[in-house]
Every structure is written in C-alpha cells, then in structure tokens.
PDB file of N, CA and C in Angstrom:
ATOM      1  N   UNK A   1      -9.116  16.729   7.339  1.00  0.00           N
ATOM      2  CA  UNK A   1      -9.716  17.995   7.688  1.00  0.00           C
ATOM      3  C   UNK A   1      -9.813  18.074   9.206  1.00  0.00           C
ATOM      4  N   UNK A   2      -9.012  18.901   9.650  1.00  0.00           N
ATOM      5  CA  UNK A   2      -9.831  19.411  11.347  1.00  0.00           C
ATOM      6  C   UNK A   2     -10.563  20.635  11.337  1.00  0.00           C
ATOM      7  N   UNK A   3     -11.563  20.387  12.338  1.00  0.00           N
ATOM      8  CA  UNK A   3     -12.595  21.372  12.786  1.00  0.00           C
ATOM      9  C   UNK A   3     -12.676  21.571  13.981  1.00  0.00           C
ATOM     10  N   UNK A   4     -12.670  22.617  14.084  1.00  0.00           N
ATOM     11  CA  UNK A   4     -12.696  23.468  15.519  1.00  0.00           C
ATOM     12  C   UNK A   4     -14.254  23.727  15.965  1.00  0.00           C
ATOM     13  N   UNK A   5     -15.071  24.102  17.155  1.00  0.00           N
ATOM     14  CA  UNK A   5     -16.298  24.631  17.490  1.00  0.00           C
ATOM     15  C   UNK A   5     -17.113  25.598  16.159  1.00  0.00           C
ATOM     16  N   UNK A   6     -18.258  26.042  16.621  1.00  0.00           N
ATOM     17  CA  UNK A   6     -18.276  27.096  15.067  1.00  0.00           C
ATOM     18  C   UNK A   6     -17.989  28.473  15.693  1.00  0.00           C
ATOM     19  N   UNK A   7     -18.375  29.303  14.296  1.00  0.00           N
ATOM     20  CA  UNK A   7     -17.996  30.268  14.398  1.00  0.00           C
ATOM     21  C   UNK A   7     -18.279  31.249  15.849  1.00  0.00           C
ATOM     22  N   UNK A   8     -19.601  30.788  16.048  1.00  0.00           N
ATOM     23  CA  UNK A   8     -19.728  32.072  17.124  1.00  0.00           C
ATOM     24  C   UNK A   8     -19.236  31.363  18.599  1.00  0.00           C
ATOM     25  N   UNK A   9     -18.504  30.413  18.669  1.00  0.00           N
ATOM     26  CA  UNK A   9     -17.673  29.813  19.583  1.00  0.00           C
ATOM     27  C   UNK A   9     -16.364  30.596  19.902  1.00  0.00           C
ATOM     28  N   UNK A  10     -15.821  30.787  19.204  1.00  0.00           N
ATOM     29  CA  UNK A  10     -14.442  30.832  18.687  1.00  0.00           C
ATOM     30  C   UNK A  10     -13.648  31.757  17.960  1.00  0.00           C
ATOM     31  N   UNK A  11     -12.874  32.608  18.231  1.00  0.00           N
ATOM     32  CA  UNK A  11     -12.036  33.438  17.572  1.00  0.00           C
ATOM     33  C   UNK A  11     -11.233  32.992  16.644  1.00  0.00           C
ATOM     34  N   UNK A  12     -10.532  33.750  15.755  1.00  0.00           N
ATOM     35  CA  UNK A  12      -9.417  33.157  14.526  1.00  0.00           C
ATOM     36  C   UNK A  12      -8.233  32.644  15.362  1.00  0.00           C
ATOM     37  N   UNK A  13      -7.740  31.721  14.999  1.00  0.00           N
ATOM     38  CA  UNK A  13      -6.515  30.919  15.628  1.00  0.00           C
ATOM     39  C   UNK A  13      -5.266  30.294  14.423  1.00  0.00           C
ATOM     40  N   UNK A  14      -4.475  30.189  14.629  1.00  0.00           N
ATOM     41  CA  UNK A  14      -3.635  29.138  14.132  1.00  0.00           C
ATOM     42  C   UNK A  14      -2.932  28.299  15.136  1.00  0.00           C
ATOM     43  N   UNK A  15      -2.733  26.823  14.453  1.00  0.00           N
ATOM     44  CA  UNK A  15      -1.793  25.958  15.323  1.00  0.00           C
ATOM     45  C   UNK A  15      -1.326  25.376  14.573  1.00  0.00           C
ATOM     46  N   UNK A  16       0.010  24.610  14.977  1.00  0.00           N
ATOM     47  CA  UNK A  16       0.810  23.766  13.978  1.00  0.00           C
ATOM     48  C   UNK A  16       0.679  22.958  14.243  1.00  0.00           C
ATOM     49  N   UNK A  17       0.641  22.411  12.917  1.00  0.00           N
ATOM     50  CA  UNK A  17       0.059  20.563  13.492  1.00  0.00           C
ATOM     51  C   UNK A  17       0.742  19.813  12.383  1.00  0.00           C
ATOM     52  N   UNK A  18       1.392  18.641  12.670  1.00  0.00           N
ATOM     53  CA  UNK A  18       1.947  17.663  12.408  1.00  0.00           C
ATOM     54  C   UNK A  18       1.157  16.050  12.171  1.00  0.00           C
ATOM     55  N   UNK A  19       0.959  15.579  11.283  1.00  0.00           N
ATOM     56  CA  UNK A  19       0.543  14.278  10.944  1.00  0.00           C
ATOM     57  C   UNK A  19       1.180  12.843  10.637  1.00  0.00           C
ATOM     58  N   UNK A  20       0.978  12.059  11.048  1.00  0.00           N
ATOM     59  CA  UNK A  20       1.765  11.094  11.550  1.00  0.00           C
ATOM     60  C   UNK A  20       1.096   9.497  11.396  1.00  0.00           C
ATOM     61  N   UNK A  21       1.447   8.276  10.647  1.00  0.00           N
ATOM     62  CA  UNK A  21       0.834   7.157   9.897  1.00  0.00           C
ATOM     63  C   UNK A  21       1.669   6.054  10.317  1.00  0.00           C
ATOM     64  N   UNK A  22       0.514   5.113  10.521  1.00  0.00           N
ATOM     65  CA  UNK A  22       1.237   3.951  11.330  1.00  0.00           C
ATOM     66  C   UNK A  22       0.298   2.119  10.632  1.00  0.00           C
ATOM     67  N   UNK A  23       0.907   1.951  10.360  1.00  0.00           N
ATOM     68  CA  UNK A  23       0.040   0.257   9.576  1.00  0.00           C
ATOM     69  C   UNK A  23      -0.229  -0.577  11.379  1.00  0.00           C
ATOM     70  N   UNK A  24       0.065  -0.394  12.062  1.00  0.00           N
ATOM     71  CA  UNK A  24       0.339  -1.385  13.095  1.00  0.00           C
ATOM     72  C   UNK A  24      -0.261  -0.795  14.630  1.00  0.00           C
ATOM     73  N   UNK A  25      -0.101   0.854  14.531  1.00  0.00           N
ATOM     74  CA  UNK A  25      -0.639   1.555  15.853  1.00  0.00           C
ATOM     75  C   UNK A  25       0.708   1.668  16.472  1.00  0.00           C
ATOM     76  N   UNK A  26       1.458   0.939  16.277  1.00  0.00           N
ATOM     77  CA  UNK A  26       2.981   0.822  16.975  1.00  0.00           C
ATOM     78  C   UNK A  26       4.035   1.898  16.480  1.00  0.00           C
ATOM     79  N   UNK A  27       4.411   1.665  15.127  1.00  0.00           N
ATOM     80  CA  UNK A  27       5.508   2.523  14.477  1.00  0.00           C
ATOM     81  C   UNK A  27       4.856   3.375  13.704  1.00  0.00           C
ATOM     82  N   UNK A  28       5.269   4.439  14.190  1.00  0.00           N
ATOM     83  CA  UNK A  28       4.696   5.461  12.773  1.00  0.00           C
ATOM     84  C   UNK A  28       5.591   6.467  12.281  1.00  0.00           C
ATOM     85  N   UNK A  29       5.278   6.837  10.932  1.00  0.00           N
ATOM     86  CA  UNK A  29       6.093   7.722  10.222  1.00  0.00           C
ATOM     87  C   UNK A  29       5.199   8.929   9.942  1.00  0.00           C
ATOM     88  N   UNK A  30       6.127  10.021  10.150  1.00  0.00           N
ATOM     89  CA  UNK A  30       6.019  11.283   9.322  1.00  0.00           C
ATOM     90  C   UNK A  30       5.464  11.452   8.337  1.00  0.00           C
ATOM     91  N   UNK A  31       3.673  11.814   8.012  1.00  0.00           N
ATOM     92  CA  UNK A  31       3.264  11.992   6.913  1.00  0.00           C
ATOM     93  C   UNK A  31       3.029  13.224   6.595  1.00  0.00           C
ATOM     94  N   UNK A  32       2.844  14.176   7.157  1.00  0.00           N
ATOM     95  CA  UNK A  32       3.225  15.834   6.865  1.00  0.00           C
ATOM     96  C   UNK A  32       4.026  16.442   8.133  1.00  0.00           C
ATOM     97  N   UNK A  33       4.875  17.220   7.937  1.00  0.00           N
ATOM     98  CA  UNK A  33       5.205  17.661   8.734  1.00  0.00           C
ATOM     99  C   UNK A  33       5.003  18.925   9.460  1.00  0.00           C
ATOM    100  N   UNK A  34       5.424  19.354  10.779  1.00  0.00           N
ATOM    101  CA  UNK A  34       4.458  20.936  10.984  1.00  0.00           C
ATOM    102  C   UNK A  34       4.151  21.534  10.332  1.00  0.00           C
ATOM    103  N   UNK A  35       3.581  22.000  10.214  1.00  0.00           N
ATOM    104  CA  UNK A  35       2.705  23.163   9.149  1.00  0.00           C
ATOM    105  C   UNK A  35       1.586  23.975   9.904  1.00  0.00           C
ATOM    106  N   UNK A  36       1.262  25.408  10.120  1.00  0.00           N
ATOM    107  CA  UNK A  36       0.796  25.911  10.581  1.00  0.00           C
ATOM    108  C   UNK A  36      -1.018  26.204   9.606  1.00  0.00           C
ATOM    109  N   UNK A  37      -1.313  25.983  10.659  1.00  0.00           N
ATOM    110  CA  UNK A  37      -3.314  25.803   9.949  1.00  0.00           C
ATOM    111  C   UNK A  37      -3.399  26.942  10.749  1.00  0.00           C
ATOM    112  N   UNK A  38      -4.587  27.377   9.633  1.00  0.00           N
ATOM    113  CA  UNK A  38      -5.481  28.676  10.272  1.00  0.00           C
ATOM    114  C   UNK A  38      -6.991  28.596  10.389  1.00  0.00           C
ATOM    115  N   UNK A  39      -7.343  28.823  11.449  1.00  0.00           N
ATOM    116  CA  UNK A  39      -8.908  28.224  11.401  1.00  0.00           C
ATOM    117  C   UNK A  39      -9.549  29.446  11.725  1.00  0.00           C
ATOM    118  N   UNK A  40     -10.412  29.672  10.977  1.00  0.00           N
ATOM    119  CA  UNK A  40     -11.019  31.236  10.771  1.00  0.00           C
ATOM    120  C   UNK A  40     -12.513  30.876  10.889  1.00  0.00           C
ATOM    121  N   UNK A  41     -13.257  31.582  11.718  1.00  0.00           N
ATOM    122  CA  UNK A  41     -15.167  31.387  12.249  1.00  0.00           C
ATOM    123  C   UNK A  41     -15.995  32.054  10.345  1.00  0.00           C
ATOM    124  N   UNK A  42     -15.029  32.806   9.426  1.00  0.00           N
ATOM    125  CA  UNK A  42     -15.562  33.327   8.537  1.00  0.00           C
ATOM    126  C   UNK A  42     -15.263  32.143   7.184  1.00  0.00           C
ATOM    127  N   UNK A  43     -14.508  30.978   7.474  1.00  0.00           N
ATOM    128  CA  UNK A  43     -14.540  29.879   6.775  1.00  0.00           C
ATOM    129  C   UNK A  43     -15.044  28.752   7.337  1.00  0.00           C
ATOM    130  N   UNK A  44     -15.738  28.514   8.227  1.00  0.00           N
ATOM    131  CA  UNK A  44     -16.351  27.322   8.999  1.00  0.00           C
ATOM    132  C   UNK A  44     -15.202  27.161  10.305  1.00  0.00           C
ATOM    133  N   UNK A  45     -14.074  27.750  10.381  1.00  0.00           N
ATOM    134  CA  UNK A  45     -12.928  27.245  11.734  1.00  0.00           C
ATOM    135  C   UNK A  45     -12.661  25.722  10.919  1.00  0.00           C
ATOM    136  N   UNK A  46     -12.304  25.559   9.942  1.00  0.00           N
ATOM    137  CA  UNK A  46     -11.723  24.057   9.795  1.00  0.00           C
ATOM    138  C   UNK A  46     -10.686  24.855   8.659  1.00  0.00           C
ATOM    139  N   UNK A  47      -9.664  24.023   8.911  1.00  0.00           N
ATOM    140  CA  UNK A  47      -8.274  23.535   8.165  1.00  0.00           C
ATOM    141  C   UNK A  47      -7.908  22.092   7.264  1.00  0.00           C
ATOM    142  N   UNK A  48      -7.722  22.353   6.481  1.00  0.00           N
ATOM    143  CA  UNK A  48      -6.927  21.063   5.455  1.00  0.00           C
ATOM    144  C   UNK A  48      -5.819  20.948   5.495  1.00  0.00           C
ATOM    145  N   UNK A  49      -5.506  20.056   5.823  1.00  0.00           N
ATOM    146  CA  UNK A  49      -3.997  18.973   6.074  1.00  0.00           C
ATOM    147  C   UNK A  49      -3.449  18.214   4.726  1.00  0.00           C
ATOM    148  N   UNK A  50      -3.275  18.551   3.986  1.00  0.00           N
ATOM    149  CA  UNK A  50      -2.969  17.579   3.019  1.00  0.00           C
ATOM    150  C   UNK A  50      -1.495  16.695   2.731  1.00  0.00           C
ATOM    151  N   UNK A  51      -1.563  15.841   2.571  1.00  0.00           N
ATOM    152  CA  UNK A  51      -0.344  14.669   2.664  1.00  0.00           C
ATOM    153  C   UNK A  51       0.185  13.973   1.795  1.00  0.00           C
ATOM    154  N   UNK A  52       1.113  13.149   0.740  1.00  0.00           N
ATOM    155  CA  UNK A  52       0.535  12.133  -0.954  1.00  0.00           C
ATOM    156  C   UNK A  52       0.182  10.643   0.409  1.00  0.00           C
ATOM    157  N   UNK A  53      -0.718  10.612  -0.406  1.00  0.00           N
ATOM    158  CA  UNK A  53      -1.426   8.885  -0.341  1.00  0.00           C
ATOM    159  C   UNK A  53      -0.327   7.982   0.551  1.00  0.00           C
ATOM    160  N   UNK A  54      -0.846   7.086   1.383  1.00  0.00           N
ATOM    161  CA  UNK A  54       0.106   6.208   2.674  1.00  0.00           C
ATOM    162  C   UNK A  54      -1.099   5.211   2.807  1.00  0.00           C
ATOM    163  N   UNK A  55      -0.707   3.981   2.985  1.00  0.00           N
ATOM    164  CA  UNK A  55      -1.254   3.077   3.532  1.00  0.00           C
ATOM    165  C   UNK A  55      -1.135   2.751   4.723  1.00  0.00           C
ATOM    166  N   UNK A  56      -1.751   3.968   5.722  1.00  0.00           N
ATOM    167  CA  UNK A  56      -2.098   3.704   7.497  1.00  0.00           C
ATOM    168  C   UNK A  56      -3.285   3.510   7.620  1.00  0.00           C
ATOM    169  N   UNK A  57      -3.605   2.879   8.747  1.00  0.00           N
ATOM    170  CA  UNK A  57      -4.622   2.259   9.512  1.00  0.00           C
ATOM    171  C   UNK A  57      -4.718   3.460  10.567  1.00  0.00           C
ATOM    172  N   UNK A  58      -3.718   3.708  10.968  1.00  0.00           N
ATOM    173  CA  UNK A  58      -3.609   4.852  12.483  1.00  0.00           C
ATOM    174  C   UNK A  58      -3.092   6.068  11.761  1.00  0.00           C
ATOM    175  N   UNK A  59      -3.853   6.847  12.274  1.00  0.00           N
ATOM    176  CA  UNK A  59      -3.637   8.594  11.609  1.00  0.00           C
ATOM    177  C   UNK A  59      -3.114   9.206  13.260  1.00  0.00           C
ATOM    178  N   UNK A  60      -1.738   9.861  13.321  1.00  0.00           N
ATOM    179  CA  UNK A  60      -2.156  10.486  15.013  1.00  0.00           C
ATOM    180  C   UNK A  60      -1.863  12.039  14.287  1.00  0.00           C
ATOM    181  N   UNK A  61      -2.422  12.875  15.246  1.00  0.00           N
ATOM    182  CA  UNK A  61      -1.764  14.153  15.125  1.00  0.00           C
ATOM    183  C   UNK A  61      -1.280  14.899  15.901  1.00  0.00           C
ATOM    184  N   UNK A  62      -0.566  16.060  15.794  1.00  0.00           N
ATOM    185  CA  UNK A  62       0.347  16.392  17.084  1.00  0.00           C
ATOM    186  C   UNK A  62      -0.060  17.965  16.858  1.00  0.00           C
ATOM    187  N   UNK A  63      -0.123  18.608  17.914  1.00  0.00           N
ATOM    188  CA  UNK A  63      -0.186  20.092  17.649  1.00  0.00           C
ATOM    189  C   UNK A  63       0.631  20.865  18.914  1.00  0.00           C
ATOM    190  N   UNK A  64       1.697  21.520  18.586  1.00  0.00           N
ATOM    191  CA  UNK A  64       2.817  22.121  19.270  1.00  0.00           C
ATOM    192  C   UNK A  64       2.612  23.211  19.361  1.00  0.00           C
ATOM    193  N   UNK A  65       1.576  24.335  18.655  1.00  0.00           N
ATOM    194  CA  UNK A  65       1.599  25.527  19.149  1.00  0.00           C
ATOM    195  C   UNK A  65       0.160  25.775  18.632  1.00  0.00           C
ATOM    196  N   UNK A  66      -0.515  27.327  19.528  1.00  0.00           N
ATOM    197  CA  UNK A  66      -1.674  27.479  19.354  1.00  0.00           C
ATOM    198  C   UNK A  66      -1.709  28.820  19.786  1.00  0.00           C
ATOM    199  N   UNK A  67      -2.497  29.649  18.776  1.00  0.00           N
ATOM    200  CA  UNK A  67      -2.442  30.855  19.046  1.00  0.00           C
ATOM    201  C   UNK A  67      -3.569  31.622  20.105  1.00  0.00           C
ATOM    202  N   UNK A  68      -4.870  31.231  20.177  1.00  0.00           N
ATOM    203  CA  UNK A  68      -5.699  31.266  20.883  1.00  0.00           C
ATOM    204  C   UNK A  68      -5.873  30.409  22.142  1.00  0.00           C
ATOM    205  N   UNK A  69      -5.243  29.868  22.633  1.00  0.00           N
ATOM    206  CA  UNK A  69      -4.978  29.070  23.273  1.00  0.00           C
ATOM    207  C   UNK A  69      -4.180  27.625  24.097  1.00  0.00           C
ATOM    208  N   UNK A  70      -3.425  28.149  25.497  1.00  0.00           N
ATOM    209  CA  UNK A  70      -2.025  26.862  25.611  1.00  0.00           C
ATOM    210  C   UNK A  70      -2.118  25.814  25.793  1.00  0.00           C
ATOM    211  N   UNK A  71      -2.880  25.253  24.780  1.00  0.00           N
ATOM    212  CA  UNK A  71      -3.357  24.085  24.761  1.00  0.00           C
ATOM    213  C   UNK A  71      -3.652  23.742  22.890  1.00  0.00           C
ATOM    214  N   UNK A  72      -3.522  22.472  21.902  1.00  0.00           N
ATOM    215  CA  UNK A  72      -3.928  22.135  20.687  1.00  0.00           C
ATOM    216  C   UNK A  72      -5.191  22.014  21.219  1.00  0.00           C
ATOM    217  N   UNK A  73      -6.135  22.189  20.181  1.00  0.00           N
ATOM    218  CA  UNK A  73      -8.204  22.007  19.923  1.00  0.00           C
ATOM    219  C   UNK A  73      -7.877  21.776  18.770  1.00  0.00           C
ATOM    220  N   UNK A  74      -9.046  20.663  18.828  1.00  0.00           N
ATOM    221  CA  UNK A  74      -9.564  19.764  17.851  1.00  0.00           C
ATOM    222  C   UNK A  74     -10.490  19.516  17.957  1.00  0.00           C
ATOM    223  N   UNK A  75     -12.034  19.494  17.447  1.00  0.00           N
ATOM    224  CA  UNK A  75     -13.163  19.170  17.995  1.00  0.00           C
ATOM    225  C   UNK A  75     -13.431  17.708  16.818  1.00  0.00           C
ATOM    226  N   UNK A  76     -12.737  17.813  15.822  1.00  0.00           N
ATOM    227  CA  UNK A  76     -12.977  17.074  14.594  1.00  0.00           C
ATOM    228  C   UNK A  76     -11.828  16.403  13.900  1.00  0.00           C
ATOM    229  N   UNK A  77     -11.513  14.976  13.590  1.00  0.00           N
ATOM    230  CA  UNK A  77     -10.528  14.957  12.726  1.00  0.00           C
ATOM    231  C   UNK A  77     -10.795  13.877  11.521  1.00  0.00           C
ATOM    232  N   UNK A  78     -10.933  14.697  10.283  1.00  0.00           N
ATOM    233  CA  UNK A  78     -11.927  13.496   9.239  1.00  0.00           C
ATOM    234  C   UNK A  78     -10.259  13.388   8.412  1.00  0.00           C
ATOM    235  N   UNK A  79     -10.158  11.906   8.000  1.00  0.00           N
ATOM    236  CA  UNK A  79      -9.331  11.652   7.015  1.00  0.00           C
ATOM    237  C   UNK A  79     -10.314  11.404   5.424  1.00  0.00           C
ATOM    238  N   UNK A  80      -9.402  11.598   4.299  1.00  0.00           N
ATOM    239  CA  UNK A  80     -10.230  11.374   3.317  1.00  0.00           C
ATOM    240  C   UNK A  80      -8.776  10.532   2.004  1.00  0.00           C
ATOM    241  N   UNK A  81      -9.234   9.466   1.500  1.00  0.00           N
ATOM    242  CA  UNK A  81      -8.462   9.278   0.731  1.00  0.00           C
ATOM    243  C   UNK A  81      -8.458   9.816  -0.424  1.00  0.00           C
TER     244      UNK A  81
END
C-alpha cells in the first residue's frame, strides 16, 4: 500500500509506479510492473499495488510519472504478505 499526505493536503493525482524484489539488496527482479495508481483525498490518497507472493527481503519502488507533480511522493510504503 502507498500513502500520500491526507486529504486536505493534496489534490487527486496519479503516478506509475513499478515494484521491484531482491533476497540480497543486490539483484532484484521485476515484481509488478508500471502500473498507474490513483490516489484520491476522497479515498484516504492511498493506492494498492498488488503482486503474486516473492520471497524478498528488499521491496524498492520506482515511480516515472506523476500527475500533480515533477517529482514521485510517497509519504508511506507498507508491504503486506
């Protein structure tokens, strides 16, 4: 799950974000690939990422585009098995 500021922070946005799993911190593989999230102040501003099951230690994420801003935000990034 990522979370953005709350609602009265923040306008509706999307960004694409990419997730990425590594056993070692060193090599990592492709565990979802871009996919565009929408983070809306009238659903809390958080997005679900969902992925099938990987045995990483290191979660990274990448975010390549952003609609509210030229820059990826992230204020939050919870993994859940």
């Amino acid at each position: 799950m990522l979370k953005l500021p709350p609602a009265s922070a923040w306008a509706t946005r999307t960004q694409t974000v990419a997730v990425s799993g590594s056993t070692d911190g060193t090599t990592f593989t492709v565990l979802k690939a871009a996919t565009t999230c929408t983070f809306d102040p009238a659903t809390g501003n958080t997005a679900t990422v969902t992925f099938p099951a990987a045995g990483a230690r290191y979660l990274w994420i990448t975010i390549t585009a952003n609609t509210g801003w030229p820059a990826g935000q992230v204020s939050e990034f919870e993994a859940y098995a």
